[in-house]
PDB file of N, CA and C in Angstrom:
ATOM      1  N   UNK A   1     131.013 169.784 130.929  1.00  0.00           N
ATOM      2  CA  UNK A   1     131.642 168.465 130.914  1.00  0.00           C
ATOM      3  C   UNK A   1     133.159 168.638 130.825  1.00  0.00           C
ATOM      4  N   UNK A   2     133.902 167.785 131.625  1.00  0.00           N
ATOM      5  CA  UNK A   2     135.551 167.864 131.521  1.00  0.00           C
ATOM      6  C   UNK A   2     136.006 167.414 130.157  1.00  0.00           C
ATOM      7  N   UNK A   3     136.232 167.238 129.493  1.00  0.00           N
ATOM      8  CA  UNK A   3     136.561 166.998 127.873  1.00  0.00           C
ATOM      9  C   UNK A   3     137.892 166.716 128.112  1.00  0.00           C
ATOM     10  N   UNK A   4     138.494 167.403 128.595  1.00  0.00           N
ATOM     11  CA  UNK A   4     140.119 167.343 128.930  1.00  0.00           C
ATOM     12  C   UNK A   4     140.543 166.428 129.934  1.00  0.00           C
ATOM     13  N   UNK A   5     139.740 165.897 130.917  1.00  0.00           N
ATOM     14  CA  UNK A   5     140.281 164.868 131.723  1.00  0.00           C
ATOM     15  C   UNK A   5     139.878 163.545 130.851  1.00  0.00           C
ATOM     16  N   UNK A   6     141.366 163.108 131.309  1.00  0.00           N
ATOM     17  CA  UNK A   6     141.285 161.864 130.787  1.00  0.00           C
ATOM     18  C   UNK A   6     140.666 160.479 131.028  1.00  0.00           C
ATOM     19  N   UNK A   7     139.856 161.075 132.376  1.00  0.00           N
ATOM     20  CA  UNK A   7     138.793 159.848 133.339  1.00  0.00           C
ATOM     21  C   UNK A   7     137.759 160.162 132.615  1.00  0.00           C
ATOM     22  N   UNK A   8     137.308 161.197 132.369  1.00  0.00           N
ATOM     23  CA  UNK A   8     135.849 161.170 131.515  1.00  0.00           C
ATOM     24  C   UNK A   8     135.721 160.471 130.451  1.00  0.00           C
ATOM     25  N   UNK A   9     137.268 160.723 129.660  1.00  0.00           N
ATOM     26  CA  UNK A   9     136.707 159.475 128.246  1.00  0.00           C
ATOM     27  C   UNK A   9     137.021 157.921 128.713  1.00  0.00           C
ATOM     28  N   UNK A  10     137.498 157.680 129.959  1.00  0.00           N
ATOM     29  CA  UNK A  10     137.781 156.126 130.238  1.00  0.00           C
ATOM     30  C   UNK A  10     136.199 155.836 131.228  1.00  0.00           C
ATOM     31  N   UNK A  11     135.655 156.634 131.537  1.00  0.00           N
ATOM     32  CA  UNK A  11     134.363 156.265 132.166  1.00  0.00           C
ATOM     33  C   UNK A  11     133.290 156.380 130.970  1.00  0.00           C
ATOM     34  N   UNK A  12     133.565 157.593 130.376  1.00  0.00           N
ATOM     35  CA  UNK A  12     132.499 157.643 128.582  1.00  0.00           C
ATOM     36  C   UNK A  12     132.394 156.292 127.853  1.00  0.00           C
ATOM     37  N   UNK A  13     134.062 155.483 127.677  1.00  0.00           N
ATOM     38  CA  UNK A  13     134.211 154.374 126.839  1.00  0.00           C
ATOM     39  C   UNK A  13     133.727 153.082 127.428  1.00  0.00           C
ATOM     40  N   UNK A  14     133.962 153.174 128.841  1.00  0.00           N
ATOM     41  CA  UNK A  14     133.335 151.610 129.890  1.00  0.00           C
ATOM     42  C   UNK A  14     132.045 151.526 129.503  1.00  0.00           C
ATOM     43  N   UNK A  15     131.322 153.078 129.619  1.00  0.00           N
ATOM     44  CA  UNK A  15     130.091 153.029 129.693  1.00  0.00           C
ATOM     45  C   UNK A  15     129.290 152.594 128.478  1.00  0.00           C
ATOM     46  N   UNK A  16     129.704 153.357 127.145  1.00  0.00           N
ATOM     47  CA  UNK A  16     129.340 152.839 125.581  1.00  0.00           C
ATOM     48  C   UNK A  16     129.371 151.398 125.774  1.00  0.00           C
ATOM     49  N   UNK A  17     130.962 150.948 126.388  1.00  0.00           N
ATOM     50  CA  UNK A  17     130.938 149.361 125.993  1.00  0.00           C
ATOM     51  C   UNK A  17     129.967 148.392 126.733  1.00  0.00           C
ATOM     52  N   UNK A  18     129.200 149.070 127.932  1.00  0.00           N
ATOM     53  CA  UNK A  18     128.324 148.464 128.954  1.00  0.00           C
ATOM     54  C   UNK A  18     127.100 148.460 128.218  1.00  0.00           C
ATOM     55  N   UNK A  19     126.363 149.993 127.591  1.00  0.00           N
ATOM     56  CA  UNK A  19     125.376 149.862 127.098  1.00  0.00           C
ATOM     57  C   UNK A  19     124.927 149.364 125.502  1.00  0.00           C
ATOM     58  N   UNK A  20     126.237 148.546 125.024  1.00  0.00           N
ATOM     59  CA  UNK A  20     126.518 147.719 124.029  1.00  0.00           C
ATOM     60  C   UNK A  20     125.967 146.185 124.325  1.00  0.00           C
ATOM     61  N   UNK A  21     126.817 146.335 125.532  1.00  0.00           N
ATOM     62  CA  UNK A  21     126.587 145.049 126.038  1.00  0.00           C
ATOM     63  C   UNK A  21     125.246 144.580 125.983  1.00  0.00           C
ATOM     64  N   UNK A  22     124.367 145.438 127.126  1.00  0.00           N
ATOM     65  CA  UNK A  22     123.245 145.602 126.995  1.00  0.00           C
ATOM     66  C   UNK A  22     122.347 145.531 126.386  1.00  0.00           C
ATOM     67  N   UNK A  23     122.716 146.062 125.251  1.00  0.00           N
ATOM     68  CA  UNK A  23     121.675 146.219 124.255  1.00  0.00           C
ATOM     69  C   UNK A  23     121.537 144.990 123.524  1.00  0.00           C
ATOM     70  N   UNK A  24     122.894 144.336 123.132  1.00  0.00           N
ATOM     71  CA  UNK A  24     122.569 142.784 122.671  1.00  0.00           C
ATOM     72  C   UNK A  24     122.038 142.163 123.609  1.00  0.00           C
ATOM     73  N   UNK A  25     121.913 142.278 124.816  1.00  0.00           N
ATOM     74  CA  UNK A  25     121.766 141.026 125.789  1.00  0.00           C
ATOM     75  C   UNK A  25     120.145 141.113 125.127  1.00  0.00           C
ATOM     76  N   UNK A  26     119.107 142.471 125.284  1.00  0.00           N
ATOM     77  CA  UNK A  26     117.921 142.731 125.048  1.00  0.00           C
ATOM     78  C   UNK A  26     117.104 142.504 123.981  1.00  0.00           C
ATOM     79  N   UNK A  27     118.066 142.685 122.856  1.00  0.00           N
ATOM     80  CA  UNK A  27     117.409 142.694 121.587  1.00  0.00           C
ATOM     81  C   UNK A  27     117.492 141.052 121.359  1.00  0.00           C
ATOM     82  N   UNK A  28     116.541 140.738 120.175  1.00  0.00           N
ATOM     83  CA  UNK A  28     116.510 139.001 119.808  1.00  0.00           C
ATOM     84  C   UNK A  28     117.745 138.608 118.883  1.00  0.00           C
ATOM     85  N   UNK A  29     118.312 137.493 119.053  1.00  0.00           N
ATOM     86  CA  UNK A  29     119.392 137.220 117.809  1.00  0.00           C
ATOM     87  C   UNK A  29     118.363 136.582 117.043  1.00  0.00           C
ATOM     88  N   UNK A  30     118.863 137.295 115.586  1.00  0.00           N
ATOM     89  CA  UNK A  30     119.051 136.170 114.390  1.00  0.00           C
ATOM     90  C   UNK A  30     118.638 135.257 114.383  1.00  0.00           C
ATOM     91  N   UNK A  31     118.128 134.476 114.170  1.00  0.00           N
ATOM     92  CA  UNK A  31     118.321 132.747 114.299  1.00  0.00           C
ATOM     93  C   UNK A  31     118.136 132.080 112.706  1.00  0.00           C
ATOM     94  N   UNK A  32     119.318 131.229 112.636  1.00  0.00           N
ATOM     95  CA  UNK A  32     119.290 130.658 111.146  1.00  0.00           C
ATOM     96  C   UNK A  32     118.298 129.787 111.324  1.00  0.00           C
ATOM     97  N   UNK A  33     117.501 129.813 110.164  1.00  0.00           N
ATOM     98  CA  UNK A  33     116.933 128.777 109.715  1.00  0.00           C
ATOM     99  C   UNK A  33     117.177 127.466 109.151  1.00  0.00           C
ATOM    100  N   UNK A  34     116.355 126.587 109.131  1.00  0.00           N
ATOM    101  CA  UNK A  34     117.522 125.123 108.996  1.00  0.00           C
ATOM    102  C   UNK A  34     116.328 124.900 106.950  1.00  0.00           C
ATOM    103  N   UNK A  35     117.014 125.204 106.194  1.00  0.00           N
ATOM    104  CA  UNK A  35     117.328 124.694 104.734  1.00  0.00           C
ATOM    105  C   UNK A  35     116.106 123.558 104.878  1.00  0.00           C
ATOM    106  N   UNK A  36     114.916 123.427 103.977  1.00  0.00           N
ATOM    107  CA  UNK A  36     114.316 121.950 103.712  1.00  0.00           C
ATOM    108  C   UNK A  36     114.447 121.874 102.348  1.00  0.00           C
ATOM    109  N   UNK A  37     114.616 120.326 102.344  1.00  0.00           N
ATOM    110  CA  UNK A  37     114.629 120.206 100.133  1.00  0.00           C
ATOM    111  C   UNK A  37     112.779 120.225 100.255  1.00  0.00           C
ATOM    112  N   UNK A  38     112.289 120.723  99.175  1.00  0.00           N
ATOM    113  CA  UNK A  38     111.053 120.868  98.711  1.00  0.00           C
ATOM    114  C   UNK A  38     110.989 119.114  97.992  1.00  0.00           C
ATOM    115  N   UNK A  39     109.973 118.316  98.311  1.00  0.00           N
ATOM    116  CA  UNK A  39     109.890 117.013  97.484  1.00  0.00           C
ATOM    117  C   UNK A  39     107.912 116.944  97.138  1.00  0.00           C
ATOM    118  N   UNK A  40     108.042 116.241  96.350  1.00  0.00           N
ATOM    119  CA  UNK A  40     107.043 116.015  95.808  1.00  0.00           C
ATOM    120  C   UNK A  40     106.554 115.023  95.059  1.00  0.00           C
ATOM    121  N   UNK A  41     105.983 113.742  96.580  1.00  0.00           N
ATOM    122  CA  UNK A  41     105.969 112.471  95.982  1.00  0.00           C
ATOM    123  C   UNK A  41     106.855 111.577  96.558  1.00  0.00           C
ATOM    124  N   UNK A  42     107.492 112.353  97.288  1.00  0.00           N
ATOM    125  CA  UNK A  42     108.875 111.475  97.842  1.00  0.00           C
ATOM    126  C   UNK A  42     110.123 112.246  96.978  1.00  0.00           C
ATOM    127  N   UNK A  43     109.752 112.705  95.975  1.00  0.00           N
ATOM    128  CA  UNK A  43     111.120 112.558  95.122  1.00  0.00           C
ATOM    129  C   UNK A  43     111.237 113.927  94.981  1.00  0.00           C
ATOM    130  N   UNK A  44     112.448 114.576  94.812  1.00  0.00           N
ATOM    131  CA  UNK A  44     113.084 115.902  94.870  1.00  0.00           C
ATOM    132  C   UNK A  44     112.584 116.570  93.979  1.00  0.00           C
ATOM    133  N   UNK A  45     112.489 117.620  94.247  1.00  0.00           N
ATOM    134  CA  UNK A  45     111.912 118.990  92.597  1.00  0.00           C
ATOM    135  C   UNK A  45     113.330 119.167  91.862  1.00  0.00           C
ATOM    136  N   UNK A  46     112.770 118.670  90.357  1.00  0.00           N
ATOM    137  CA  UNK A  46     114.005 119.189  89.629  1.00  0.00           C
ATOM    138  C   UNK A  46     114.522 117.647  89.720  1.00  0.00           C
ATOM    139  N   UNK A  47     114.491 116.765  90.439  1.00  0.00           N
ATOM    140  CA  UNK A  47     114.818 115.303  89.825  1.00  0.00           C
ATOM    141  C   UNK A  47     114.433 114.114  90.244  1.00  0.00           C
ATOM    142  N   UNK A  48     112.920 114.449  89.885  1.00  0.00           N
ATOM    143  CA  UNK A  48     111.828 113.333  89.380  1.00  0.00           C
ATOM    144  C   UNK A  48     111.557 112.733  87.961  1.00  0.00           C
ATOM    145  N   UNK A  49     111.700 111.491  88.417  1.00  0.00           N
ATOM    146  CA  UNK A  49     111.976 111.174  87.089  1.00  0.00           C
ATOM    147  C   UNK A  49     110.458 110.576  86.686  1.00  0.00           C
ATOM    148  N   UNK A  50     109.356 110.453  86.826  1.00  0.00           N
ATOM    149  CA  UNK A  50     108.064 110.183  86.734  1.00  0.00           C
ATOM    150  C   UNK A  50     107.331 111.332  86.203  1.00  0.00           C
ATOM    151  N   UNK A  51     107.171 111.506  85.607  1.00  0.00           N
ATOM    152  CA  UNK A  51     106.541 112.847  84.475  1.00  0.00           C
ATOM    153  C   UNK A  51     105.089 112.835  84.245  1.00  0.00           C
ATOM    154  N   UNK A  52     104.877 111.746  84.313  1.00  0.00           N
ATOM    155  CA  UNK A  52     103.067 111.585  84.677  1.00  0.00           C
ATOM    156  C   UNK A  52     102.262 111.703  85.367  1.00  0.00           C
ATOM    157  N   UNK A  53     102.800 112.445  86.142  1.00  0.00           N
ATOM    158  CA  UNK A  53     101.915 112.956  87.399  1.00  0.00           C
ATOM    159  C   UNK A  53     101.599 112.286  88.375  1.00  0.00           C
ATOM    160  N   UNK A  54     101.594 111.201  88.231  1.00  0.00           N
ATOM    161  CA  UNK A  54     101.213 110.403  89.445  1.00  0.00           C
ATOM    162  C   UNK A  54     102.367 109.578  90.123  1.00  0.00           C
ATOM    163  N   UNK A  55     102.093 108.965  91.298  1.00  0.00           N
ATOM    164  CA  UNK A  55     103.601 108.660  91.871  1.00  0.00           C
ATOM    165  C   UNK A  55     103.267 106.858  92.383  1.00  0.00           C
ATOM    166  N   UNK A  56     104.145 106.246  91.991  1.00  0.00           N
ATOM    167  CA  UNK A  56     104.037 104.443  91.829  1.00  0.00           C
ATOM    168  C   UNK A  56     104.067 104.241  93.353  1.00  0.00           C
TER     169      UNK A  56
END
């Protein structure tokens, strides 16, 4: 391999940045999830104010 020409590391670096590219295009993103409040009864956990268990 030329090590010393300076086209090999500008074709080495295109290429990393191509099969970068790539590789995100392939793999799955992330995806945020969307937050739910937990309720129970209608009314929020942690501030229900009906303590008797049952809901009016």
């Amino acid at each position: 391999m030329p090590v010393d020409d300076w086209q090999f590391w500008v074709v080495t670096a295109i290429g990393l940045v191509a099969a970068v590219w790539l590789i995100r295009l392939v793999l799955p993103k992330k995806k945020k999830g969307t937050r739910a409040s937990l309720t129970v009864g209608g009314e929020p956990v942690g501030k229900a104010t009906n303590t008797s268990g049952r809901s009016s």
